[in-house]
PDB file of N, CA and C in Angstrom:
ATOM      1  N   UNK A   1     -57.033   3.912  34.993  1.00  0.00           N
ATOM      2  CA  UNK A   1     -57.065   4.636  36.260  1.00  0.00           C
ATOM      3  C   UNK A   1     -57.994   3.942  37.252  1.00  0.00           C
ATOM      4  N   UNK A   2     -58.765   3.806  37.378  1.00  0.00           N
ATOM      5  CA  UNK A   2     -60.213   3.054  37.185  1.00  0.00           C
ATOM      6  C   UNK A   2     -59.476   1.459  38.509  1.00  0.00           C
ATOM      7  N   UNK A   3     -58.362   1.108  37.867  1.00  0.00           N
ATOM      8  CA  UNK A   3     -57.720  -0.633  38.241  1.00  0.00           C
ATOM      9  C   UNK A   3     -56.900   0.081  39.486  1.00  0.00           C
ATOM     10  N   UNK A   4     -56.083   0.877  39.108  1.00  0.00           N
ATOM     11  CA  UNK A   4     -55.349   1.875  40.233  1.00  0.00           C
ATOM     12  C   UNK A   4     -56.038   1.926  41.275  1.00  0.00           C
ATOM     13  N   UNK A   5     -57.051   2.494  41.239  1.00  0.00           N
ATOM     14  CA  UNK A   5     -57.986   3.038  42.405  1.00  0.00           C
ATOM     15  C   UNK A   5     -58.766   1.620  43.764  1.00  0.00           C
ATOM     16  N   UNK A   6     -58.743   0.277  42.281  1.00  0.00           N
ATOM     17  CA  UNK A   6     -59.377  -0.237  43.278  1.00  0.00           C
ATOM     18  C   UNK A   6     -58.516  -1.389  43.963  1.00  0.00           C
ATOM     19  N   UNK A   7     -56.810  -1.807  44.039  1.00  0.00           N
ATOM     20  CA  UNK A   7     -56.236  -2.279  44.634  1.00  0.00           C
ATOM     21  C   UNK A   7     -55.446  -1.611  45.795  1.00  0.00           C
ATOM     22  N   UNK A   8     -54.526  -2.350  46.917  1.00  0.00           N
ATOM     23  CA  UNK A   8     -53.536  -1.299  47.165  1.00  0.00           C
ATOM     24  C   UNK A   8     -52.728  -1.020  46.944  1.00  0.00           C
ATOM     25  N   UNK A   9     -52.261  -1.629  46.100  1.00  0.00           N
ATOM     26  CA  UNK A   9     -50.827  -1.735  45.093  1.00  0.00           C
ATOM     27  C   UNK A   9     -51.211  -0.233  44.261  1.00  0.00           C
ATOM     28  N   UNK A  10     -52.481  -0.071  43.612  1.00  0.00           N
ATOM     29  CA  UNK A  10     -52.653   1.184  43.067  1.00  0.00           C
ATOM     30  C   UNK A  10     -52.617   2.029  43.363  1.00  0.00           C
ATOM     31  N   UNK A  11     -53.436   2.167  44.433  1.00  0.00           N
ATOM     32  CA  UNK A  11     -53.402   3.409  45.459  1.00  0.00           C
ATOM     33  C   UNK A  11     -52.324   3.774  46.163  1.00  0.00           C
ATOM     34  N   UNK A  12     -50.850   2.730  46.388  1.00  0.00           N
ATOM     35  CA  UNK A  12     -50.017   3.084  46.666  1.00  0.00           C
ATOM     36  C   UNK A  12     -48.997   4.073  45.519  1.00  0.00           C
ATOM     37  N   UNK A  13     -49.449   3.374  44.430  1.00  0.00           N
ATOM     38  CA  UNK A  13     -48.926   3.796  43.129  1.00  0.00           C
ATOM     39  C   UNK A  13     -49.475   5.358  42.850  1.00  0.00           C
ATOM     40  N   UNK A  14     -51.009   5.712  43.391  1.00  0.00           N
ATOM     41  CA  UNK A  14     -51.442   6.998  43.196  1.00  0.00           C
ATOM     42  C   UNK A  14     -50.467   8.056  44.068  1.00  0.00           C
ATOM     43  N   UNK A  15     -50.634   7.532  45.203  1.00  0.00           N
ATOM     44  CA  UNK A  15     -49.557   8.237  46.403  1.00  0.00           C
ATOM     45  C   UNK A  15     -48.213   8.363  46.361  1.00  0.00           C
ATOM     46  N   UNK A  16     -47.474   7.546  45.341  1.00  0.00           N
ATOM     47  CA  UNK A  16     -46.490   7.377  44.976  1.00  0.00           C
ATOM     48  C   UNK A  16     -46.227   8.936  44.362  1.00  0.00           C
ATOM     49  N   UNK A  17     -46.943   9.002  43.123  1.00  0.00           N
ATOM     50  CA  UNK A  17     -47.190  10.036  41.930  1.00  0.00           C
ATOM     51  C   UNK A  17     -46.896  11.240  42.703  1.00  0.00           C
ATOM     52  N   UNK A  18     -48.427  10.990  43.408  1.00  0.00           N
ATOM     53  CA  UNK A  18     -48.580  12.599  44.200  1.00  0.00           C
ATOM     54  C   UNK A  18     -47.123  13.352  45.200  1.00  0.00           C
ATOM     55  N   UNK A  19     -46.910  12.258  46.330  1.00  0.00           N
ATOM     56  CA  UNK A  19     -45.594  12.717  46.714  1.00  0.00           C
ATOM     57  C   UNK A  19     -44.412  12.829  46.500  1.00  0.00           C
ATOM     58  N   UNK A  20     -44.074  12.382  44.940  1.00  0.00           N
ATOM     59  CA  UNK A  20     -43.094  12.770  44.322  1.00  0.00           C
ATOM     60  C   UNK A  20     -43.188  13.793  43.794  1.00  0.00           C
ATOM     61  N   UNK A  21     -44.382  14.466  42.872  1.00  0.00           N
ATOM     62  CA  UNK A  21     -44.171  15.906  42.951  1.00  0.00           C
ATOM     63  C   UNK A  21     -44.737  17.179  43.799  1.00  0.00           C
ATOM     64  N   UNK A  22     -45.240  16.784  45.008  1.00  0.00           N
ATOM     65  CA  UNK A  22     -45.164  17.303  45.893  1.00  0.00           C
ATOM     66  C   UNK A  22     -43.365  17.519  46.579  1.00  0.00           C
ATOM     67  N   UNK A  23     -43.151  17.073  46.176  1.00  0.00           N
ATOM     68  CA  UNK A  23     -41.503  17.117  46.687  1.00  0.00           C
ATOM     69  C   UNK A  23     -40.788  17.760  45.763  1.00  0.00           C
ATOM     70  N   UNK A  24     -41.222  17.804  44.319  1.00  0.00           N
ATOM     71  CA  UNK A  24     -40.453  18.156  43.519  1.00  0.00           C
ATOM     72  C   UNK A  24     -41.157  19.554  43.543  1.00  0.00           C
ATOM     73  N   UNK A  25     -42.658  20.020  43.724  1.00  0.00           N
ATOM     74  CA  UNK A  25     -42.871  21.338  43.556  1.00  0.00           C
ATOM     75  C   UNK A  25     -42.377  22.326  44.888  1.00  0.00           C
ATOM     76  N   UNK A  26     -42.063  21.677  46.309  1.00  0.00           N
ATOM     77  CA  UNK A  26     -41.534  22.115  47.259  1.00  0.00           C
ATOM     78  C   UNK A  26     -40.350  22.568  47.405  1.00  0.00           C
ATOM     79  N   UNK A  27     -39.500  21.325  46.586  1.00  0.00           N
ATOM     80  CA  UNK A  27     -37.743  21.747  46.364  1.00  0.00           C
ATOM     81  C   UNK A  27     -37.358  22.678  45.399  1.00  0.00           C
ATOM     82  N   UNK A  28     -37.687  22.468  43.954  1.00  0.00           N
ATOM     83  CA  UNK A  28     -37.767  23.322  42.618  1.00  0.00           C
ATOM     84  C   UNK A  28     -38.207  24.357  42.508  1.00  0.00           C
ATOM     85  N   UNK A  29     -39.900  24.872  43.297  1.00  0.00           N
ATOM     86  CA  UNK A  29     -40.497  25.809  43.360  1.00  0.00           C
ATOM     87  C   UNK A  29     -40.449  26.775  44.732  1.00  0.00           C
ATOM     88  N   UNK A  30     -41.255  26.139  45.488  1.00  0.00           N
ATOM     89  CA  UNK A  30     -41.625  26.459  46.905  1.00  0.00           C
ATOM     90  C   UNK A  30     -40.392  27.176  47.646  1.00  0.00           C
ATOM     91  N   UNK A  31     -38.958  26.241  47.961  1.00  0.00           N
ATOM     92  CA  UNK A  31     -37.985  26.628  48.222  1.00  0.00           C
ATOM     93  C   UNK A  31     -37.216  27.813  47.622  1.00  0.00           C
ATOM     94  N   UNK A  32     -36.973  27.871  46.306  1.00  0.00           N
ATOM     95  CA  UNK A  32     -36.440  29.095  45.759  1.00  0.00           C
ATOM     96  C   UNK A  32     -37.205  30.111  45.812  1.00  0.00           C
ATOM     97  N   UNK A  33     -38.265  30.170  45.623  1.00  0.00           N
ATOM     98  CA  UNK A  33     -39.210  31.751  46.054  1.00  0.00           C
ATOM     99  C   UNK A  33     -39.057  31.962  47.142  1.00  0.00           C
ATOM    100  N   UNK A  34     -38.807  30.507  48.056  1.00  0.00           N
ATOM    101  CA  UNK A  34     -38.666  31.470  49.766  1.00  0.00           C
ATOM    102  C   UNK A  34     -37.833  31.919  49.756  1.00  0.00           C
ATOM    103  N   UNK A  35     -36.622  31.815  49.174  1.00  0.00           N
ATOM    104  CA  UNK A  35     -35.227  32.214  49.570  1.00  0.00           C
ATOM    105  C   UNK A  35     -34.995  33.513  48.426  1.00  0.00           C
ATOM    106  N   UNK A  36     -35.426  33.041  47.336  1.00  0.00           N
ATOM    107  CA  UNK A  36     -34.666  34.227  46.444  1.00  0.00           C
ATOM    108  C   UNK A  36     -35.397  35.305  45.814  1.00  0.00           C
ATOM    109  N   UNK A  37     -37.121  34.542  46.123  1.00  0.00           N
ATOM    110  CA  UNK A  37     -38.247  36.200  46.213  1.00  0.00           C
ATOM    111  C   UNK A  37     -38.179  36.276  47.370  1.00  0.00           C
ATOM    112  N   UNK A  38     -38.005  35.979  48.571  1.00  0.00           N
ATOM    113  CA  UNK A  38     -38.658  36.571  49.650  1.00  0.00           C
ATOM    114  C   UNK A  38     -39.915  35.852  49.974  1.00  0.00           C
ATOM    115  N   UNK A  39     -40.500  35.088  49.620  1.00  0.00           N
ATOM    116  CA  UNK A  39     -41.784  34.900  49.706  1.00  0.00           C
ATOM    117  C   UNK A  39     -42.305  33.479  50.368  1.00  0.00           C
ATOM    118  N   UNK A  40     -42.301  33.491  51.412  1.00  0.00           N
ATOM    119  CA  UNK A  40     -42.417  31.795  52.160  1.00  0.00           C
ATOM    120  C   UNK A  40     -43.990  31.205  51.818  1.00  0.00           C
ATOM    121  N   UNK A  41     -44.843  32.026  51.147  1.00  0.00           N
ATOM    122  CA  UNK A  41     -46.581  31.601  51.095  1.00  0.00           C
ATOM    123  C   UNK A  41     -46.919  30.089  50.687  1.00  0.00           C
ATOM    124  N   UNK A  42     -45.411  29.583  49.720  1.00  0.00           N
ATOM    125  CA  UNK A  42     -46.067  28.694  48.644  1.00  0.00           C
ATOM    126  C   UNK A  42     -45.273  27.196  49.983  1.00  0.00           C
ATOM    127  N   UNK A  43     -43.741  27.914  50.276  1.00  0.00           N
ATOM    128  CA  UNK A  43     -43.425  26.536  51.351  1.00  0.00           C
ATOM    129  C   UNK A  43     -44.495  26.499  52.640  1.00  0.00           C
ATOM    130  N   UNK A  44     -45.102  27.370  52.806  1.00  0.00           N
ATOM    131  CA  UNK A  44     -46.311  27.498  54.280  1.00  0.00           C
ATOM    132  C   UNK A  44     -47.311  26.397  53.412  1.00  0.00           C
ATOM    133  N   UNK A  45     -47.854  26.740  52.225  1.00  0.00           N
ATOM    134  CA  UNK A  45     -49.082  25.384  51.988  1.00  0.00           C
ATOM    135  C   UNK A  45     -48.748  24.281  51.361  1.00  0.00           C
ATOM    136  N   UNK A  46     -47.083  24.236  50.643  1.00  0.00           N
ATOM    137  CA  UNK A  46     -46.600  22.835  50.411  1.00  0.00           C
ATOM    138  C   UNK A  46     -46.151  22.149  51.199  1.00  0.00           C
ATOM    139  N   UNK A  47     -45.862  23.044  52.671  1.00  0.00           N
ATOM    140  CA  UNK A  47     -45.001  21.849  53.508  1.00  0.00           C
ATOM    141  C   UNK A  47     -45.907  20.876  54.139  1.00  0.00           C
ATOM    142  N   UNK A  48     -47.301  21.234  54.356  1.00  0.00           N
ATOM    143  CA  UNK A  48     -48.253  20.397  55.217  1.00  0.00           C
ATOM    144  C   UNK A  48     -48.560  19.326  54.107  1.00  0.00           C
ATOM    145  N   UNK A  49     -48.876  19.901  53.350  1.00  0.00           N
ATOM    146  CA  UNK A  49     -49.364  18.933  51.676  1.00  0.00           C
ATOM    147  C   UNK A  49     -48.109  17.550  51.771  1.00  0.00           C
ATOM    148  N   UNK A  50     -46.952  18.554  51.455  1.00  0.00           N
ATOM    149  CA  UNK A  50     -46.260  17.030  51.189  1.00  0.00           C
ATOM    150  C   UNK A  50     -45.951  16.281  52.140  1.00  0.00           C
ATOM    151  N   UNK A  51     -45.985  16.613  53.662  1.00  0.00           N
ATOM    152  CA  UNK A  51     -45.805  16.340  54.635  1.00  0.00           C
ATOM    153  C   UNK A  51     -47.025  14.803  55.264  1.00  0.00           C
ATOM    154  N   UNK A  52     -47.958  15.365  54.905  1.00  0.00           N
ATOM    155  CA  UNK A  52     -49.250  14.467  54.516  1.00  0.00           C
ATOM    156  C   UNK A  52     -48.965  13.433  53.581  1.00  0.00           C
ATOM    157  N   UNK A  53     -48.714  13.673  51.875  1.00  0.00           N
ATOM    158  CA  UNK A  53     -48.124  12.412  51.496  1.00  0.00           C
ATOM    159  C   UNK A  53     -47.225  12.063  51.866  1.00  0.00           C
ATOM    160  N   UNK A  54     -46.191  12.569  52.657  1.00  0.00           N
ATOM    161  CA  UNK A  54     -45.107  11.183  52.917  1.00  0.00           C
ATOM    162  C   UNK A  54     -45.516  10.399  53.358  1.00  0.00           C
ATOM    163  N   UNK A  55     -46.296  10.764  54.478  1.00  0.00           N
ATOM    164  CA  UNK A  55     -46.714   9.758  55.791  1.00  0.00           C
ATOM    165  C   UNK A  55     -47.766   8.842  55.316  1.00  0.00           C
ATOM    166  N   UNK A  56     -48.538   9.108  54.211  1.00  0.00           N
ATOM    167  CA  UNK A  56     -49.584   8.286  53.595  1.00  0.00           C
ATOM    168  C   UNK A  56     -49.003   7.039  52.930  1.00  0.00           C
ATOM    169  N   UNK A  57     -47.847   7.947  52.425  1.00  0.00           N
ATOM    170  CA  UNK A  57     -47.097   6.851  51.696  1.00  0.00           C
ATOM    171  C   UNK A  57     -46.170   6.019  52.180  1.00  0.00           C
ATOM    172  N   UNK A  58     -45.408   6.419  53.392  1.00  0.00           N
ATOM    173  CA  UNK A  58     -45.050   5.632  54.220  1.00  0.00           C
ATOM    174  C   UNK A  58     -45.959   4.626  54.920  1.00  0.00           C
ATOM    175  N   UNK A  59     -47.039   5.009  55.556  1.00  0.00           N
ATOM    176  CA  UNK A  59     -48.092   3.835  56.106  1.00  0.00           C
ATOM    177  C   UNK A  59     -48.648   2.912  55.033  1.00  0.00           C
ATOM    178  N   UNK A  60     -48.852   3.626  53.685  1.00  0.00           N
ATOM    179  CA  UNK A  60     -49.383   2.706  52.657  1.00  0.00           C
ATOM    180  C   UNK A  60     -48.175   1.488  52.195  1.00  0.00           C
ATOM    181  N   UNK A  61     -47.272   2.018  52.542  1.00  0.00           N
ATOM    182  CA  UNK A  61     -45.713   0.979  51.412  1.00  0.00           C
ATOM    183  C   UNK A  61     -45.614  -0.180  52.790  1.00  0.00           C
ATOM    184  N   UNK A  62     -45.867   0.225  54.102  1.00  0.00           N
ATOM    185  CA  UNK A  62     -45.669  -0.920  54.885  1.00  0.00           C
ATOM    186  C   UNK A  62     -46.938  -1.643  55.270  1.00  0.00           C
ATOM    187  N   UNK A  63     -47.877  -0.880  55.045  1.00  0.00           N
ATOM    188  CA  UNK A  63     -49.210  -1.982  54.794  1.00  0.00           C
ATOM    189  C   UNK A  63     -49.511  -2.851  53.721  1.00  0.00           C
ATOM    190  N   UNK A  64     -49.223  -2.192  52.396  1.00  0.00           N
ATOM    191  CA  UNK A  64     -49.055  -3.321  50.963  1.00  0.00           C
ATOM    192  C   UNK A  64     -47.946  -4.237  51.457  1.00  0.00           C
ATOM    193  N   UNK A  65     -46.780  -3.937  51.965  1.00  0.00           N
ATOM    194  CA  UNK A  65     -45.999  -4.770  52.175  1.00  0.00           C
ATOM    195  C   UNK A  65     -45.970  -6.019  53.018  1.00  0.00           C
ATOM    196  N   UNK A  66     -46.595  -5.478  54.008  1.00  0.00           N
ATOM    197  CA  UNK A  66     -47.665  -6.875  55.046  1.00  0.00           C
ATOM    198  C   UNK A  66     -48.596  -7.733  54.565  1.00  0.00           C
ATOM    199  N   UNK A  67     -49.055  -6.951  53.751  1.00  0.00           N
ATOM    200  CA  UNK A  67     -50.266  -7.677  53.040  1.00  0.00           C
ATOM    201  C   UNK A  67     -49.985  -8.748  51.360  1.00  0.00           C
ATOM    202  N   UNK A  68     -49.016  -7.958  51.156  1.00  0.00           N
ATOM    203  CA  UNK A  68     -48.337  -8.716  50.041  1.00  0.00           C
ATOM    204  C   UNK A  68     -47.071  -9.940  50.147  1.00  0.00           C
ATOM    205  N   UNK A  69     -46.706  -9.579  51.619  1.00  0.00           N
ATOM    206  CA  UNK A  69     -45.408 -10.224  52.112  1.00  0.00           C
ATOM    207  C   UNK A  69     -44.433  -9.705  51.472  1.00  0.00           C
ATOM    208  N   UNK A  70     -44.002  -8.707  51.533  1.00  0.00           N
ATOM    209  CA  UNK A  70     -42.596  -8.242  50.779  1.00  0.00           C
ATOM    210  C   UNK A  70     -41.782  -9.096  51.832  1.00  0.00           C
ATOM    211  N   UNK A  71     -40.366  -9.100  50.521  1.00  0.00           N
ATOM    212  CA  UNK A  71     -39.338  -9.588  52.126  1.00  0.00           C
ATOM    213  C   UNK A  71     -38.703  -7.931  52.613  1.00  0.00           C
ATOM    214  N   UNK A  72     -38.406  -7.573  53.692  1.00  0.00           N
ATOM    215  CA  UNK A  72     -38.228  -5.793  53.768  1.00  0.00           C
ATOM    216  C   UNK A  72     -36.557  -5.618  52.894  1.00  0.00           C
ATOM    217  N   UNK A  73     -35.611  -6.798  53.370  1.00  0.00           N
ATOM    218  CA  UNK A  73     -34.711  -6.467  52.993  1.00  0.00           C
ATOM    219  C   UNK A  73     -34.527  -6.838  51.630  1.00  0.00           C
ATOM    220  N   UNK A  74     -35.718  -6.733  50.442  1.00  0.00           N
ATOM    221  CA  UNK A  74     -35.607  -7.158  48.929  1.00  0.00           C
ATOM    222  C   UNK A  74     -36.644  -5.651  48.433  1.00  0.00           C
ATOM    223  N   UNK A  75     -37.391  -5.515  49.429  1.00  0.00           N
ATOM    224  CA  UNK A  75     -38.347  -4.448  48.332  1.00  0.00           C
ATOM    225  C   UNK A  75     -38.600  -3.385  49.194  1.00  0.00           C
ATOM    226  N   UNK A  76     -39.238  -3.864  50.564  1.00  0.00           N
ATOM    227  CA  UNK A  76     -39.849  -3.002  51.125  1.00  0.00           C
ATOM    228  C   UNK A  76     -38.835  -1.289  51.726  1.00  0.00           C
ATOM    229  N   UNK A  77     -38.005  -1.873  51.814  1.00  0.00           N
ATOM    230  CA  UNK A  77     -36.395  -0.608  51.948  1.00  0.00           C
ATOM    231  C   UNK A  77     -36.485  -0.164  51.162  1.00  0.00           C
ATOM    232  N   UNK A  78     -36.803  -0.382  49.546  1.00  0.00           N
ATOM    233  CA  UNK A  78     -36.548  -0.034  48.764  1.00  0.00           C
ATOM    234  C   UNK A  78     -37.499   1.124  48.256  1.00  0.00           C
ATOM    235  N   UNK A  79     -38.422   0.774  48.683  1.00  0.00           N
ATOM    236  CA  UNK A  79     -39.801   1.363  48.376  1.00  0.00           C
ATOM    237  C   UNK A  79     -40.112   2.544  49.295  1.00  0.00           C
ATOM    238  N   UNK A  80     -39.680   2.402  50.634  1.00  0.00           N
ATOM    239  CA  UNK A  80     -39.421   3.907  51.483  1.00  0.00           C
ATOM    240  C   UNK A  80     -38.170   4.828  51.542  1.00  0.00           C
ATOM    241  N   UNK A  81     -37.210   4.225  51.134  1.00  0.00           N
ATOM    242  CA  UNK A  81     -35.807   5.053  50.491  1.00  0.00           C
ATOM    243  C   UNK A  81     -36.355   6.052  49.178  1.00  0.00           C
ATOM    244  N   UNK A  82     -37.408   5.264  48.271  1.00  0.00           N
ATOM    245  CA  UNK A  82     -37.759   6.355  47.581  1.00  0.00           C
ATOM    246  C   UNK A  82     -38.313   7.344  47.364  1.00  0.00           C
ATOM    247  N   UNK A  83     -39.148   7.482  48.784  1.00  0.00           N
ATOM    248  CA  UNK A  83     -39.844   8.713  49.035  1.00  0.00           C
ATOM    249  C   UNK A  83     -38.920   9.934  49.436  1.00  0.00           C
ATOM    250  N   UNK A  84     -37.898   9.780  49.876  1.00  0.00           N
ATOM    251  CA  UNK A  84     -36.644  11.096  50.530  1.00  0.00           C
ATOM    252  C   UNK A  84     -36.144  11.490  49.083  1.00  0.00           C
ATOM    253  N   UNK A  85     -35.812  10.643  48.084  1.00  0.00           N
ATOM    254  CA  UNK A  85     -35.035  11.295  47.410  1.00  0.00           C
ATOM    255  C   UNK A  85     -35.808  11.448  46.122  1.00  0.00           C
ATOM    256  N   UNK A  86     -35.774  12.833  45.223  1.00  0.00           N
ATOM    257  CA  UNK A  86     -36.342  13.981  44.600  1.00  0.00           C
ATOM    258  C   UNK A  86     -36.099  12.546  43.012  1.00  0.00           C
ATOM    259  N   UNK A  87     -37.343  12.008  42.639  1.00  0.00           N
ATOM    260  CA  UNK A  87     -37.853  11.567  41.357  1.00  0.00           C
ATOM    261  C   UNK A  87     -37.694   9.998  41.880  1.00  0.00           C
ATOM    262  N   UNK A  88     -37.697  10.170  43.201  1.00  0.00           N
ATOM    263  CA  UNK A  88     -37.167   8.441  43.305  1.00  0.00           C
ATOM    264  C   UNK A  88     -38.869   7.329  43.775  1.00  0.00           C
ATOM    265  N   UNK A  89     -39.752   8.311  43.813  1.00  0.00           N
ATOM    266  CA  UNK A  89     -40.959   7.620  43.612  1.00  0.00           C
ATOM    267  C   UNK A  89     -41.373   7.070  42.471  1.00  0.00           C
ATOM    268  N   UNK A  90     -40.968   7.573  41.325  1.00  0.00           N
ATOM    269  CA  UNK A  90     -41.147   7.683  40.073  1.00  0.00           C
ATOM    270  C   UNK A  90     -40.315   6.692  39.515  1.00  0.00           C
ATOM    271  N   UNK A  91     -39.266   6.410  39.972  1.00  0.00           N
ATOM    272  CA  UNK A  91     -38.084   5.445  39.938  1.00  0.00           C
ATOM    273  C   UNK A  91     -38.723   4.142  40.154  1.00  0.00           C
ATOM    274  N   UNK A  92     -39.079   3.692  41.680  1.00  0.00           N
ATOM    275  CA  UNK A  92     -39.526   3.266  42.127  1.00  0.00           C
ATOM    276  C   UNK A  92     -40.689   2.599  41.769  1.00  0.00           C
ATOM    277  N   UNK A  93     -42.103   3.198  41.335  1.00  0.00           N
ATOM    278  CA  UNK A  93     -43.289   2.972  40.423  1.00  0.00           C
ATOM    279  C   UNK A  93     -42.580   2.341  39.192  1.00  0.00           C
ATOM    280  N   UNK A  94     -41.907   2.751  38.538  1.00  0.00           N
ATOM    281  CA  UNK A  94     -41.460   1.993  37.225  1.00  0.00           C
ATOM    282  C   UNK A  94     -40.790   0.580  37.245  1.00  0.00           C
ATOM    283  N   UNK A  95     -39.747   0.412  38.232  1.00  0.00           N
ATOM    284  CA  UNK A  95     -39.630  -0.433  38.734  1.00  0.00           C
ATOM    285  C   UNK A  95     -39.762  -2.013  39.509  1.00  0.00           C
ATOM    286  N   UNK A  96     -40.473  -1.363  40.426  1.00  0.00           N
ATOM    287  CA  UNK A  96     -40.811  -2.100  41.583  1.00  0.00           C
ATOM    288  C   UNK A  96     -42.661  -2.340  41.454  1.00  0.00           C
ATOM    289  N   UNK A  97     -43.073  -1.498  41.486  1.00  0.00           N
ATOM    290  CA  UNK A  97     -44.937  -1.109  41.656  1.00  0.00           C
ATOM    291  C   UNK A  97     -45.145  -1.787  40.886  1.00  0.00           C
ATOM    292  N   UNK A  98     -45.374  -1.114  39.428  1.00  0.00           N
ATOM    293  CA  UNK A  98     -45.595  -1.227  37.944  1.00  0.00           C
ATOM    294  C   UNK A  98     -45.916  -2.605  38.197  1.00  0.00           C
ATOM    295  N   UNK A  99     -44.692  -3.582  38.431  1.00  0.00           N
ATOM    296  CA  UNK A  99     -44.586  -4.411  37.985  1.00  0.00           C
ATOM    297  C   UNK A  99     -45.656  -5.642  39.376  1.00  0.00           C
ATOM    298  N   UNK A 100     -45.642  -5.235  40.162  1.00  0.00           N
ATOM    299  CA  UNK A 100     -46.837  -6.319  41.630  1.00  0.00           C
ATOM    300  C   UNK A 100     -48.086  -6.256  40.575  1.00  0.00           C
ATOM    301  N   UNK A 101     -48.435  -5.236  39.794  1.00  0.00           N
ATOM    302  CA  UNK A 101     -49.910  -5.535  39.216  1.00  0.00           C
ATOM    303  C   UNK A 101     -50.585  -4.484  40.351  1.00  0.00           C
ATOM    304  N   UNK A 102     -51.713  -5.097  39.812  1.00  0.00           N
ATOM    305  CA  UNK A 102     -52.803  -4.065  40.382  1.00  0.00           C
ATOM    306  C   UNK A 102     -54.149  -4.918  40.740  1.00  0.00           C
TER     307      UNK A 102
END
């Protein structure tokens, strides 16, 4: 954890984590209680939350990517396509991250 923390490849990799299940506790959780308890409390404090990591993680994937030289049309597309779709950070980290090092 420790190696994570101190590159940006890691820290992109931390942000990675986080806004994938921030997305997954918003869609799976958050969303169905609003709709089928009645109860919007949990999408009112997940939407700012995950809303926050996207954008972290969006500014972080095109700053590692500057800094690393991605080519955009080999990785860097690849790497912000996976923040929209539900486990595709996770996809992505195994993939793509994992493998730049740390």
């Amino acid at each position: 954890m420790k190696n994570l923390i101190q590159s940006n490849t890691g820290r992109l990799r931390i942000i990675a984590f986080l806004e994938g299940i921030s997305l997954l506790v918003l869609v799976f959780i958050a969303v169905p209680l609003k709709y089928f308890g009645h109860d919007p409390h949990m999408v009112k404090a997940m939407g700012p939350i995950h809303g926050a990591l996207f954008l972290l993680f969006v500014f972080n994937t095109l700053s590692v990517g500057v800094e690393q030289q991605w080519k955009f049309k080999t990785t860097t597309w690849k790497v912000l396509i996976a923040c929209i779709i539900p486990f595709g950070t996770f996809y992505i980290d195994s993939r793509i991250l994992r493998k730049l090092g740390d």
